[in-house]
PDB file of N, CA and C in Angstrom:
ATOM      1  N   UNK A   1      16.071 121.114  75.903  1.00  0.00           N
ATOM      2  CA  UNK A   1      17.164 120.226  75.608  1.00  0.00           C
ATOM      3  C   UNK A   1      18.367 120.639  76.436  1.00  0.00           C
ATOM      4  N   UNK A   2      19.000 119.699  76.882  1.00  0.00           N
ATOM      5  CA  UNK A   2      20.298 120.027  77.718  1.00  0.00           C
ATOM      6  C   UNK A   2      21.212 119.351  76.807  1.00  0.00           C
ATOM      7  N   UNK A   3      22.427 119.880  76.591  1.00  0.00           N
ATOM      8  CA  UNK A   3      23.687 119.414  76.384  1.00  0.00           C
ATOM      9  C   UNK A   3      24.897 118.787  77.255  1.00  0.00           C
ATOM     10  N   UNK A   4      25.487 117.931  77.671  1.00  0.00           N
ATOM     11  CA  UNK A   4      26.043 117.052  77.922  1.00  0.00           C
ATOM     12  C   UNK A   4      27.259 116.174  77.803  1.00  0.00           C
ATOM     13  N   UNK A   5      28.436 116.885  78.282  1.00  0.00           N
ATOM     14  CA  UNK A   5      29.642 115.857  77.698  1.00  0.00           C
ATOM     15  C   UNK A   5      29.939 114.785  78.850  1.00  0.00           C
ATOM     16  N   UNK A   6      30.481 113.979  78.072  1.00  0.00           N
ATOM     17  CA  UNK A   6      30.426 112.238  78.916  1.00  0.00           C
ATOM     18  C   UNK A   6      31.859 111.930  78.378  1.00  0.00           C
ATOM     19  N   UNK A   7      32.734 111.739  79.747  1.00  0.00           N
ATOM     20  CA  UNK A   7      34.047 111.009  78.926  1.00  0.00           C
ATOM     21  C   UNK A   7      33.840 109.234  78.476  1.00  0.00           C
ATOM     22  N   UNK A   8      34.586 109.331  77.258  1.00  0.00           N
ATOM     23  CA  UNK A   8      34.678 108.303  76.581  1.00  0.00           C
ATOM     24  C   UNK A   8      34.190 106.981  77.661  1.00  0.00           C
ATOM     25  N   UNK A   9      35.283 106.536  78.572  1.00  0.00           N
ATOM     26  CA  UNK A   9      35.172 106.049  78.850  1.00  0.00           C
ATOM     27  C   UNK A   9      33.894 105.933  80.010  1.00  0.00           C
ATOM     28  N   UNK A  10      33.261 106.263  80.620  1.00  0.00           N
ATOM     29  CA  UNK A  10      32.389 106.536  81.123  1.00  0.00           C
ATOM     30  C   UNK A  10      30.292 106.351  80.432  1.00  0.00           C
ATOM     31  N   UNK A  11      31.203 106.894  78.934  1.00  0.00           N
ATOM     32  CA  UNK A  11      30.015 106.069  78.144  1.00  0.00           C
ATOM     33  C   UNK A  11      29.907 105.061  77.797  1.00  0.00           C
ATOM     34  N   UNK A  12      31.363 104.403  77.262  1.00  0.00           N
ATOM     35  CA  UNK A  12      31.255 103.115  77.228  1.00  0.00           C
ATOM     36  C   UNK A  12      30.617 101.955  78.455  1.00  0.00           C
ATOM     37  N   UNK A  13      30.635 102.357  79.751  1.00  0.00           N
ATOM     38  CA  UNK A  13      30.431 101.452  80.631  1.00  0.00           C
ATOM     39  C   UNK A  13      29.196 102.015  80.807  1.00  0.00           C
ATOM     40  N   UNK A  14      27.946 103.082  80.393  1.00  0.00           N
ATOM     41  CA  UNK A  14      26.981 102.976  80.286  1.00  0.00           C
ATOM     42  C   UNK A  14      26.539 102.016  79.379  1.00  0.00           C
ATOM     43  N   UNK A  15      27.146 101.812  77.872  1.00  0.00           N
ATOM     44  CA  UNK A  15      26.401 100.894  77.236  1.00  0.00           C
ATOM     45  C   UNK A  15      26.596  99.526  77.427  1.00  0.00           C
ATOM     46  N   UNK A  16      28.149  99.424  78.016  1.00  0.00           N
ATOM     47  CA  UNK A  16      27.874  97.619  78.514  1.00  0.00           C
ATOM     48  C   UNK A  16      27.315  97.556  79.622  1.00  0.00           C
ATOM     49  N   UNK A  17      27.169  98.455  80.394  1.00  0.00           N
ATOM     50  CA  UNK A  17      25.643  98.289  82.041  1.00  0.00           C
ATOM     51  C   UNK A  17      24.201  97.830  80.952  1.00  0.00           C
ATOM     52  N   UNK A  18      24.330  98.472  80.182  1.00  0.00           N
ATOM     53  CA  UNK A  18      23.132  98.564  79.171  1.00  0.00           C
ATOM     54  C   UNK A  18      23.130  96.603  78.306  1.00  0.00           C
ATOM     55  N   UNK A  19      24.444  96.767  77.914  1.00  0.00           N
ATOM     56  CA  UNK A  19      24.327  95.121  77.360  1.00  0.00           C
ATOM     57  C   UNK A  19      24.254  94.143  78.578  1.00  0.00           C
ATOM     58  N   UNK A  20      24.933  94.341  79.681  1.00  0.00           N
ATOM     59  CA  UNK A  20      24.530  93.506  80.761  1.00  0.00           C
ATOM     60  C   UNK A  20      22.911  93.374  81.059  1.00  0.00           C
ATOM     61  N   UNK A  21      22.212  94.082  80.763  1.00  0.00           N
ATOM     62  CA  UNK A  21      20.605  93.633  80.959  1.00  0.00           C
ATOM     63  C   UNK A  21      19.887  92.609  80.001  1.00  0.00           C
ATOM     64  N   UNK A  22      20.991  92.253  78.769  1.00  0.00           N
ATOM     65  CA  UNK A  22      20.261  91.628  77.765  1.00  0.00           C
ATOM     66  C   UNK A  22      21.124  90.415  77.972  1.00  0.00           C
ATOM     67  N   UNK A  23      22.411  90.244  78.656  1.00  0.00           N
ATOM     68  CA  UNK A  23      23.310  89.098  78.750  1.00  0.00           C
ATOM     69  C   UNK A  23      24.144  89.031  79.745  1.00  0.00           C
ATOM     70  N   UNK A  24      24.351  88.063  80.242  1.00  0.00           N
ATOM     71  CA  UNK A  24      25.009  87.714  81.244  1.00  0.00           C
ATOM     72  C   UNK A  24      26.633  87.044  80.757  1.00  0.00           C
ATOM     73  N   UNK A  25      26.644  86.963  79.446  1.00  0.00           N
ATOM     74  CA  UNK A  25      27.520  86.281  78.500  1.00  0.00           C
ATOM     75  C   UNK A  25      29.023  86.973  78.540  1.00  0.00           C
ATOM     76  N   UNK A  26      29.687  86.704  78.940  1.00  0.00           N
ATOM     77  CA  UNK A  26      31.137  87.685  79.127  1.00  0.00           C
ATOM     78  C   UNK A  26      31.537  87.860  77.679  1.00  0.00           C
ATOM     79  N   UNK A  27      31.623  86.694  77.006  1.00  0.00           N
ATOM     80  CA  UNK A  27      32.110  86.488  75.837  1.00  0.00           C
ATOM     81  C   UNK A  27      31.325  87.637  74.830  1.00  0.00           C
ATOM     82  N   UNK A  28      30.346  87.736  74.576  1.00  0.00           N
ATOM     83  CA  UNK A  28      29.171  88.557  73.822  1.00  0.00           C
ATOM     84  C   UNK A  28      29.103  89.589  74.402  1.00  0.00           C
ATOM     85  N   UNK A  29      29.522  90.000  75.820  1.00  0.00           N
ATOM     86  CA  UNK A  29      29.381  91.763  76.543  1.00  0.00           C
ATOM     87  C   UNK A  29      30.743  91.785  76.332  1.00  0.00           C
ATOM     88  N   UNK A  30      31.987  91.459  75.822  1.00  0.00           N
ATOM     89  CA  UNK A  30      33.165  91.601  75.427  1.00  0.00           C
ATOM     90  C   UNK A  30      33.267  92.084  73.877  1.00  0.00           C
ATOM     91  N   UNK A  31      32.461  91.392  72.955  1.00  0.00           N
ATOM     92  CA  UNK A  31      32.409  91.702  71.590  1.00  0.00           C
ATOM     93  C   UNK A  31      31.740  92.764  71.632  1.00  0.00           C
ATOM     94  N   UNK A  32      30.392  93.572  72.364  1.00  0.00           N
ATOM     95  CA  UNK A  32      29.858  94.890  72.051  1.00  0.00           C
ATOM     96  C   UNK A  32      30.984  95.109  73.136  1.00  0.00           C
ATOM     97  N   UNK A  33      31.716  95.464  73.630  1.00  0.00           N
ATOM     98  CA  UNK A  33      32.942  96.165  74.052  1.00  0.00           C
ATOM     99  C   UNK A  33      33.528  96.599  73.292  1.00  0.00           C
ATOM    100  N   UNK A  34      33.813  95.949  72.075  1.00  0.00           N
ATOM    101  CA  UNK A  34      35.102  96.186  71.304  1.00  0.00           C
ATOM    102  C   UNK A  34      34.137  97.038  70.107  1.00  0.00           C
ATOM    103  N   UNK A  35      32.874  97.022  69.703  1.00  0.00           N
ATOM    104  CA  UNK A  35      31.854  97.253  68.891  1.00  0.00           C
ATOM    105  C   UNK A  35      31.877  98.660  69.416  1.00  0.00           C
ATOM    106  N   UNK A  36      31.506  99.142  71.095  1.00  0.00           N
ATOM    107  CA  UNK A  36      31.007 100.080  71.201  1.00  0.00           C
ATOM    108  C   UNK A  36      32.608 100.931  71.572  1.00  0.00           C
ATOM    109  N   UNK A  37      33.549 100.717  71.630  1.00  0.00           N
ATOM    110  CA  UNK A  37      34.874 101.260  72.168  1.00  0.00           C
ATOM    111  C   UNK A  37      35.733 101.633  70.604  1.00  0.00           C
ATOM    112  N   UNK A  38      34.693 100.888  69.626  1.00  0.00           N
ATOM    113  CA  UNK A  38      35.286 101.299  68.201  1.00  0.00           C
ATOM    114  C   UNK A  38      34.732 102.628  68.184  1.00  0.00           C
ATOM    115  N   UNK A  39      33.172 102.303  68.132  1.00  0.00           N
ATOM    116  CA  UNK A  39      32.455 103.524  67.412  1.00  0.00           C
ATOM    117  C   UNK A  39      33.106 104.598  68.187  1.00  0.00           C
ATOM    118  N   UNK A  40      32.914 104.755  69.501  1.00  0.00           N
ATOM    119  CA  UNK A  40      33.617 105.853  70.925  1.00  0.00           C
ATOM    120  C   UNK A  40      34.597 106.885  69.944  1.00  0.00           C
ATOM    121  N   UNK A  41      35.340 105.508  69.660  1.00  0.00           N
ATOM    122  CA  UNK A  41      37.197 106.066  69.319  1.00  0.00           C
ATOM    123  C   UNK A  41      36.860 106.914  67.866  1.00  0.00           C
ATOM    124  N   UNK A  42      35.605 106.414  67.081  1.00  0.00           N
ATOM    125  CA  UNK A  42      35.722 106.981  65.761  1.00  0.00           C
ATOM    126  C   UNK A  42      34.677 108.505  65.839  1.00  0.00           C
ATOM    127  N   UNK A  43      33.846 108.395  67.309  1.00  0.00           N
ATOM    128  CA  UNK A  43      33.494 109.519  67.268  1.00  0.00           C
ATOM    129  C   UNK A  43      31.788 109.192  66.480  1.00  0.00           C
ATOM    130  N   UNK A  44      31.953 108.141  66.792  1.00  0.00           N
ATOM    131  CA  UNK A  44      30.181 108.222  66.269  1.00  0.00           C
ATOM    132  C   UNK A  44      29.098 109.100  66.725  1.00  0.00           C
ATOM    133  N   UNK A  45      29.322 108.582  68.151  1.00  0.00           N
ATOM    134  CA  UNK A  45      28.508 109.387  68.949  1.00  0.00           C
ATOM    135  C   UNK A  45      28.594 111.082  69.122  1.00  0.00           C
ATOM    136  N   UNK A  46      29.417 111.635  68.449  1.00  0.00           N
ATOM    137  CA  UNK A  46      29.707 112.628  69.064  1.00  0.00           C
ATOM    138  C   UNK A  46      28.540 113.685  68.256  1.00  0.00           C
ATOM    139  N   UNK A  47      28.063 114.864  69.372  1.00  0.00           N
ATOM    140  CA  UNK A  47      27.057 115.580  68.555  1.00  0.00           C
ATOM    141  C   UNK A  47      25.833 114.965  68.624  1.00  0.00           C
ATOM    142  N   UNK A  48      25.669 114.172  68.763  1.00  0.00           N
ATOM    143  CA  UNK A  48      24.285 113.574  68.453  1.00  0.00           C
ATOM    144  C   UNK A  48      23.723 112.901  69.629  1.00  0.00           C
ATOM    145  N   UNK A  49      22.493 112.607  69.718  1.00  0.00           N
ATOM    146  CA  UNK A  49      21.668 112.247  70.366  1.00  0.00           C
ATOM    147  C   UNK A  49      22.031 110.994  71.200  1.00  0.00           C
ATOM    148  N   UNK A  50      22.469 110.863  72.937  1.00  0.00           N
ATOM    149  CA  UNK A  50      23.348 109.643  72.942  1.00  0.00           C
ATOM    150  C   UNK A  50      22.217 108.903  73.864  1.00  0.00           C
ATOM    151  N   UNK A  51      21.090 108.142  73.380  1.00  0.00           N
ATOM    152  CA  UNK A  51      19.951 107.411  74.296  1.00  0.00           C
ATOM    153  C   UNK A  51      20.545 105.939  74.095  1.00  0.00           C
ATOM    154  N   UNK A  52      21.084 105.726  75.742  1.00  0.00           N
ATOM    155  CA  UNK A  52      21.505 104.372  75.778  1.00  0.00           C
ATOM    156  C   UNK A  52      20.940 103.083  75.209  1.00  0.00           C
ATOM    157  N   UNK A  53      18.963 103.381  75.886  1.00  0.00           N
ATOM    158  CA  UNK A  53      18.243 102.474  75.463  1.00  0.00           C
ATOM    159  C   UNK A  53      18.224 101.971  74.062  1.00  0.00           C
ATOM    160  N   UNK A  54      17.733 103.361  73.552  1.00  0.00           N
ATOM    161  CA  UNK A  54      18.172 103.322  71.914  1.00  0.00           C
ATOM    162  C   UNK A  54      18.730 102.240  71.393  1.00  0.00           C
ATOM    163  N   UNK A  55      20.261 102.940  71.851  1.00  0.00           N
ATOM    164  CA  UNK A  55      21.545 102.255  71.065  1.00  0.00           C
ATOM    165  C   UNK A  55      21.443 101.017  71.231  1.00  0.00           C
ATOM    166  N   UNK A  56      21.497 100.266  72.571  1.00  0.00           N
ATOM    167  CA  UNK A  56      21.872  99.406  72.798  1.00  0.00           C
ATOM    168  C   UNK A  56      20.989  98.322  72.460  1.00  0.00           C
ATOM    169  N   UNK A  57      19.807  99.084  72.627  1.00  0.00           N
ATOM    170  CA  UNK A  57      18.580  97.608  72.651  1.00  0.00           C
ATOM    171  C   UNK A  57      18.233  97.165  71.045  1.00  0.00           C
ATOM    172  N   UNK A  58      18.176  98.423  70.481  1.00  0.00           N
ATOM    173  CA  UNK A  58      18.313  98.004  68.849  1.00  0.00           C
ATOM    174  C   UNK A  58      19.092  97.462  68.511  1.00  0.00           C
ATOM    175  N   UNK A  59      21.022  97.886  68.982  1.00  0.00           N
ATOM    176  CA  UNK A  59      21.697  96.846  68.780  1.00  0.00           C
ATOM    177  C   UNK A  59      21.219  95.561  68.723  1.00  0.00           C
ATOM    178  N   UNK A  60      21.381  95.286  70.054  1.00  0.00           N
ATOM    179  CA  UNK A  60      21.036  93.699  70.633  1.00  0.00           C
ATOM    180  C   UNK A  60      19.955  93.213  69.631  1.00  0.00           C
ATOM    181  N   UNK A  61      18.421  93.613  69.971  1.00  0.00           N
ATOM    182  CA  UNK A  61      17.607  93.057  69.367  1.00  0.00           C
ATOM    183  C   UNK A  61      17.763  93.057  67.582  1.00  0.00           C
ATOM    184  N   UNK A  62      17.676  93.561  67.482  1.00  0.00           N
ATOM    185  CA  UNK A  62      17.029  94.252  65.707  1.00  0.00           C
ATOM    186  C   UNK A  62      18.450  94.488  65.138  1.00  0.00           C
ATOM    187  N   UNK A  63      20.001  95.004  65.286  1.00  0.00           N
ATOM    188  CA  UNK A  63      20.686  94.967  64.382  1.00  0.00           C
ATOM    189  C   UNK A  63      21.786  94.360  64.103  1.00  0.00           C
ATOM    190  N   UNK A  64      22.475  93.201  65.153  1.00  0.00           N
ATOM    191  CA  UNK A  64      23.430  92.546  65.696  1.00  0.00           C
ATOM    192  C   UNK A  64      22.764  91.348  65.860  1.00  0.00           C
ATOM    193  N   UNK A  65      23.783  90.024  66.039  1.00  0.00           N
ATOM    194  CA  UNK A  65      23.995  89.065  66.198  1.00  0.00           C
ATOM    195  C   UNK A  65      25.326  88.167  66.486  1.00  0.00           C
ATOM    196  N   UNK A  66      25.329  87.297  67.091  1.00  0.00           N
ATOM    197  CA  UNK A  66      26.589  86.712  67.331  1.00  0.00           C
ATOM    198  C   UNK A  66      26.596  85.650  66.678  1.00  0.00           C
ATOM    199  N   UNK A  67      27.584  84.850  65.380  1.00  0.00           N
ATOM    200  CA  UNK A  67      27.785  84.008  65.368  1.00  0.00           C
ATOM    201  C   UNK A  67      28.799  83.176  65.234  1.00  0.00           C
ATOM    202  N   UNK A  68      28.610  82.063  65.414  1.00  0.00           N
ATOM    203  CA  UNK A  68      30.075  81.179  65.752  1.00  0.00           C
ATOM    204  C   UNK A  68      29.865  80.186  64.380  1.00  0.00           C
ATOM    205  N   UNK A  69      30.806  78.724  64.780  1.00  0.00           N
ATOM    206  CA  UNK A  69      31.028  77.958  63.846  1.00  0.00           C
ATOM    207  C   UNK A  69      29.739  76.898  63.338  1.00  0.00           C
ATOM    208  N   UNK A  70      28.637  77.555  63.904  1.00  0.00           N
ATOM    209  CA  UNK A  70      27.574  77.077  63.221  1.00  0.00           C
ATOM    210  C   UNK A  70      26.702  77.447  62.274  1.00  0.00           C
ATOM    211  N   UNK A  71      27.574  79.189  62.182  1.00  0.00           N
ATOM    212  CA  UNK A  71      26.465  79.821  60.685  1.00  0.00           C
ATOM    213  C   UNK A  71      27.561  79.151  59.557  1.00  0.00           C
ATOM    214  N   UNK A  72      26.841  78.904  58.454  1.00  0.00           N
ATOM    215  CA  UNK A  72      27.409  78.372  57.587  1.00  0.00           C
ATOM    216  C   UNK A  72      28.631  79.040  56.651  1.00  0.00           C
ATOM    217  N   UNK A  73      28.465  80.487  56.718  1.00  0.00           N
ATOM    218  CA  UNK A  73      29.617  81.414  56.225  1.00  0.00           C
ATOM    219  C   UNK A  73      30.748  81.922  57.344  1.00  0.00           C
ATOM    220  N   UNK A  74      30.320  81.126  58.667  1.00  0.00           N
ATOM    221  CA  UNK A  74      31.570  81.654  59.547  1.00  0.00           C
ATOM    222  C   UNK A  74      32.963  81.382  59.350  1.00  0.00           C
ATOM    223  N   UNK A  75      33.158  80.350  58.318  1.00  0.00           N
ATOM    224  CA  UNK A  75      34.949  80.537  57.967  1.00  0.00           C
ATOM    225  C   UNK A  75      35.247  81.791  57.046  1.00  0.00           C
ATOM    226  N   UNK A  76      34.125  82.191  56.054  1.00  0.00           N
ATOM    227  CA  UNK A  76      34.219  82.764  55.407  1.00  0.00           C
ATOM    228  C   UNK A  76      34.453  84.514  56.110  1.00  0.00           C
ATOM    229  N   UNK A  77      33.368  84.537  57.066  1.00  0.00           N
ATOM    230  CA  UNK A  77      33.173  85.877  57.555  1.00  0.00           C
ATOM    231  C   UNK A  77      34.618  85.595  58.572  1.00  0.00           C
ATOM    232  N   UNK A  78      34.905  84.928  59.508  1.00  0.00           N
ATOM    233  CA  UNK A  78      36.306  85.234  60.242  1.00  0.00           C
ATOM    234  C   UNK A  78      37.387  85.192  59.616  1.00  0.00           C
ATOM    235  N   UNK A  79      38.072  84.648  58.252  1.00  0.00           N
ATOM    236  CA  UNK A  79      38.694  84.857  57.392  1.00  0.00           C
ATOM    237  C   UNK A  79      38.829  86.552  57.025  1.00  0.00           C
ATOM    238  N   UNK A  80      37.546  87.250  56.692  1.00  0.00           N
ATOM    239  CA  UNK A  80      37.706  88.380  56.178  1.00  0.00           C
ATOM    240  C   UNK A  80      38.329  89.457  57.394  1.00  0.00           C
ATOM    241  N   UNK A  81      37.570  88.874  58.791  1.00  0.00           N
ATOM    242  CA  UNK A  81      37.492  89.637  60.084  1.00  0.00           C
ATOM    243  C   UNK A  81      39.148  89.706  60.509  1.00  0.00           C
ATOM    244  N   UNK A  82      39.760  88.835  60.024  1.00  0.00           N
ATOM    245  CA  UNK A  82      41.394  88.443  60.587  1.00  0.00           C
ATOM    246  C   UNK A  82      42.144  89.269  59.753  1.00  0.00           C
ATOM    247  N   UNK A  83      41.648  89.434  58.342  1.00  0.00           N
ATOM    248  CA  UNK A  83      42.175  90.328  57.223  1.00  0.00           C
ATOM    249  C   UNK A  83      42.231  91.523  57.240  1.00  0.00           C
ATOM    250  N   UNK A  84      41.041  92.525  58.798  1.00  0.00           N
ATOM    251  CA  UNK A  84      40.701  93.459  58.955  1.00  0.00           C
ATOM    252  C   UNK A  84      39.877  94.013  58.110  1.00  0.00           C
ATOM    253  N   UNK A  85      39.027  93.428  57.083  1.00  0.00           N
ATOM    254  CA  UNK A  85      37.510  94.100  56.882  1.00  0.00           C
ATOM    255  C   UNK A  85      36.229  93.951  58.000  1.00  0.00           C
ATOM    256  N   UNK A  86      35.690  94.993  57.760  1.00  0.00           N
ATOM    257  CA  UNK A  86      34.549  95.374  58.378  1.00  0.00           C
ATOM    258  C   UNK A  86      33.204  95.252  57.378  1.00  0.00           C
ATOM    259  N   UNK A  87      33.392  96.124  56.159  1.00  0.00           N
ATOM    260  CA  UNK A  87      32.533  95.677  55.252  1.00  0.00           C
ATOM    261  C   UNK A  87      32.205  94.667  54.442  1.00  0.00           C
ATOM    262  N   UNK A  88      31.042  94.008  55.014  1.00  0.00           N
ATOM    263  CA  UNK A  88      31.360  92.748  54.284  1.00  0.00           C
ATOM    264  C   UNK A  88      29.744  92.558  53.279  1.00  0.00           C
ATOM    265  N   UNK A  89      28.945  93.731  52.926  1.00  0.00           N
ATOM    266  CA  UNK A  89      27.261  93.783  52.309  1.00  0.00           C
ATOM    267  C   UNK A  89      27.725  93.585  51.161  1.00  0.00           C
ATOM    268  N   UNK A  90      28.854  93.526  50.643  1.00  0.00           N
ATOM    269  CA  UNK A  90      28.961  93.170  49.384  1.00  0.00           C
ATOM    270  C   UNK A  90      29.313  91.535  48.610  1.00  0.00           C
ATOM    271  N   UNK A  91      29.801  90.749  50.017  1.00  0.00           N
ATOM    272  CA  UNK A  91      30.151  89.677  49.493  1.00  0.00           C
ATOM    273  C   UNK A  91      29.156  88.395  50.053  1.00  0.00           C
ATOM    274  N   UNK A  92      27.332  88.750  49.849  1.00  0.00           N
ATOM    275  CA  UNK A  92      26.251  87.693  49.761  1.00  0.00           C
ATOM    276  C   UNK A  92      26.847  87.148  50.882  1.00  0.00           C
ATOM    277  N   UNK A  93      27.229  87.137  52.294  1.00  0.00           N
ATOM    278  CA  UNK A  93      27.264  86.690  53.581  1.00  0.00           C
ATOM    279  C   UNK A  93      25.873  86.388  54.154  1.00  0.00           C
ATOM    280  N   UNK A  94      25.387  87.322  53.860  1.00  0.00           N
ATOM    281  CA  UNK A  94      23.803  87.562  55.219  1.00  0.00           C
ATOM    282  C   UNK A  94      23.875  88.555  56.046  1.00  0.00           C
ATOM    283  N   UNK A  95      25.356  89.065  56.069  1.00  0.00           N
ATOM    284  CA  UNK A  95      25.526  90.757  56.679  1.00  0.00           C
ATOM    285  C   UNK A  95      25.885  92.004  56.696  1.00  0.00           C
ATOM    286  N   UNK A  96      25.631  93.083  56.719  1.00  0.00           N
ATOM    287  CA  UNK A  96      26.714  93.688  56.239  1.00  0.00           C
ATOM    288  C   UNK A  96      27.805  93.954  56.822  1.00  0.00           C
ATOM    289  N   UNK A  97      28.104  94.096  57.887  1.00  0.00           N
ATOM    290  CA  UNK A  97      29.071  94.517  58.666  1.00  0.00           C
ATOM    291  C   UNK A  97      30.006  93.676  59.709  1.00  0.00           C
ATOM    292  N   UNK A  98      31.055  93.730  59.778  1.00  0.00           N
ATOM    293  CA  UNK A  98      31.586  92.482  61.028  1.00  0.00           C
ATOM    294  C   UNK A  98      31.883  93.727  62.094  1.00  0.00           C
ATOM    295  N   UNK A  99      31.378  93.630  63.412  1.00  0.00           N
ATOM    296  CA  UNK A  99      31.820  95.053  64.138  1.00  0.00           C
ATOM    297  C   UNK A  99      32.540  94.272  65.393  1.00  0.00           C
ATOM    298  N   UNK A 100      32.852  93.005  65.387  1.00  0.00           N
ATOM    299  CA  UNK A 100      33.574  92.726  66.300  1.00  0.00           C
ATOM    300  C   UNK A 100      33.880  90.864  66.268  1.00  0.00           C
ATOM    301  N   UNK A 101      35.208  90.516  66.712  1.00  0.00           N
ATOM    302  CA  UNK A 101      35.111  89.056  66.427  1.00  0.00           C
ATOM    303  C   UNK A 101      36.046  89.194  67.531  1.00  0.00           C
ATOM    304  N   UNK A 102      35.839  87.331  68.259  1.00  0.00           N
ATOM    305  CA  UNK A 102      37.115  86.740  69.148  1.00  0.00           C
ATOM    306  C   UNK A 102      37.469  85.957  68.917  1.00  0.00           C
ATOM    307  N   UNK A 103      38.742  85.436  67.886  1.00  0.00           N
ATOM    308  CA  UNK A 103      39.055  84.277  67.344  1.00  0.00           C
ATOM    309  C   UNK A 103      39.282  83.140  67.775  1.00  0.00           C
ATOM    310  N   UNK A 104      39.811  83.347  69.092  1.00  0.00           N
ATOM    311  CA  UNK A 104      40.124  82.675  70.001  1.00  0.00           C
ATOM    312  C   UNK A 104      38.800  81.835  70.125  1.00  0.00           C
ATOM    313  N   UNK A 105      37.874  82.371  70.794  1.00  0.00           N
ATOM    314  CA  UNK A 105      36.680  81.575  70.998  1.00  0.00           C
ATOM    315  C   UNK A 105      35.455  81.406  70.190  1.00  0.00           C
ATOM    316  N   UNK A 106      35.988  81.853  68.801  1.00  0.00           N
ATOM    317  CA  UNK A 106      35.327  81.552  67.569  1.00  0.00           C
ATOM    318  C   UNK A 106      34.107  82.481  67.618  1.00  0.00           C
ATOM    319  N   UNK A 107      34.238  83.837  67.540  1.00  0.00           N
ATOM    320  CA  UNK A 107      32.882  84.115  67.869  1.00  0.00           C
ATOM    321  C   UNK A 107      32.817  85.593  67.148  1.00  0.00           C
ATOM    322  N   UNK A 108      31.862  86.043  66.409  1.00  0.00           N
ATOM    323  CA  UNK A 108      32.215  87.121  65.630  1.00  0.00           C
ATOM    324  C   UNK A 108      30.765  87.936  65.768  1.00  0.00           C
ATOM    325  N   UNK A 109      31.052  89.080  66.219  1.00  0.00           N
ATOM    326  CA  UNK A 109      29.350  89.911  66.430  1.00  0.00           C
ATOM    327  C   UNK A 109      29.027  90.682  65.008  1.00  0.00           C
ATOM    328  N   UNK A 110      28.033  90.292  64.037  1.00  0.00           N
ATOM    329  CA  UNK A 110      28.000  91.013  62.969  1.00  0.00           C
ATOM    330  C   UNK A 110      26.464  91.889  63.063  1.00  0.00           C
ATOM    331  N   UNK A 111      26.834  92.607  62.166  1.00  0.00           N
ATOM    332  CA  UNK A 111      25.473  93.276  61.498  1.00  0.00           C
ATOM    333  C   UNK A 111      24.897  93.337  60.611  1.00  0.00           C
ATOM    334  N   UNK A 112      23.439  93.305  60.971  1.00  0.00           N
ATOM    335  CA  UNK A 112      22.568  92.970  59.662  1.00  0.00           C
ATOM    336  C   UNK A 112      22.897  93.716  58.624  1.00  0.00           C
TER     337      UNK A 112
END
């Protein structure tokens, strides 16, 4: 095992090189921007095991989603997102988590 420090910023643009393979979408490689520049800042990563593929592709595939004004709770979920909650597994949405929204262009990246 080798150990490894990576400045912040430097990891972050590994994992959006990493979301750029699943999207070409500015709008959606902007929301895991703000998703992965949270966790960065809170230190998720730190200590632990940092496999881009990992992160990112489970993201994308299996634990994230983007939705706009066509899921049926999106007034409900960008309402809470503007209020600054994040946790949202408690209020029967369909997700638990809001880890990133752009109000502007109606668009909110949540988690399962």
């Amino acid at each position: 095992m080798i150990n490894v420090q990576i400045d912040e910023s430097d990891a972050l643009d590994m994992l959006l090189e990493r979301v750029e393979f699943w999207t070409e979408d500015r709008d959606v490689i902007d929301l895991y921007n703000q998703m992965y520049s949270f966790y960065l800042d809170c230190g998720v990563f730190d200590g632990g095991e940092f496999n881009i593929m990992n992160i990112v592709d489970n993201d994308y595939i299996n634990n994230c989603t983007v939705i706009d004004d066509s899921d049926p709770n999106f007034e409900k979920i960008m309402e809470l997102a503007l209020e600054g909650e994040r946790d949202i597994s408690c209020e029967d949405l369909g997700y638990s988590f809001i880890e990133a929204f752009n109000e502007e262009k109606g668009l909110i990246l949540v988690r399962y």
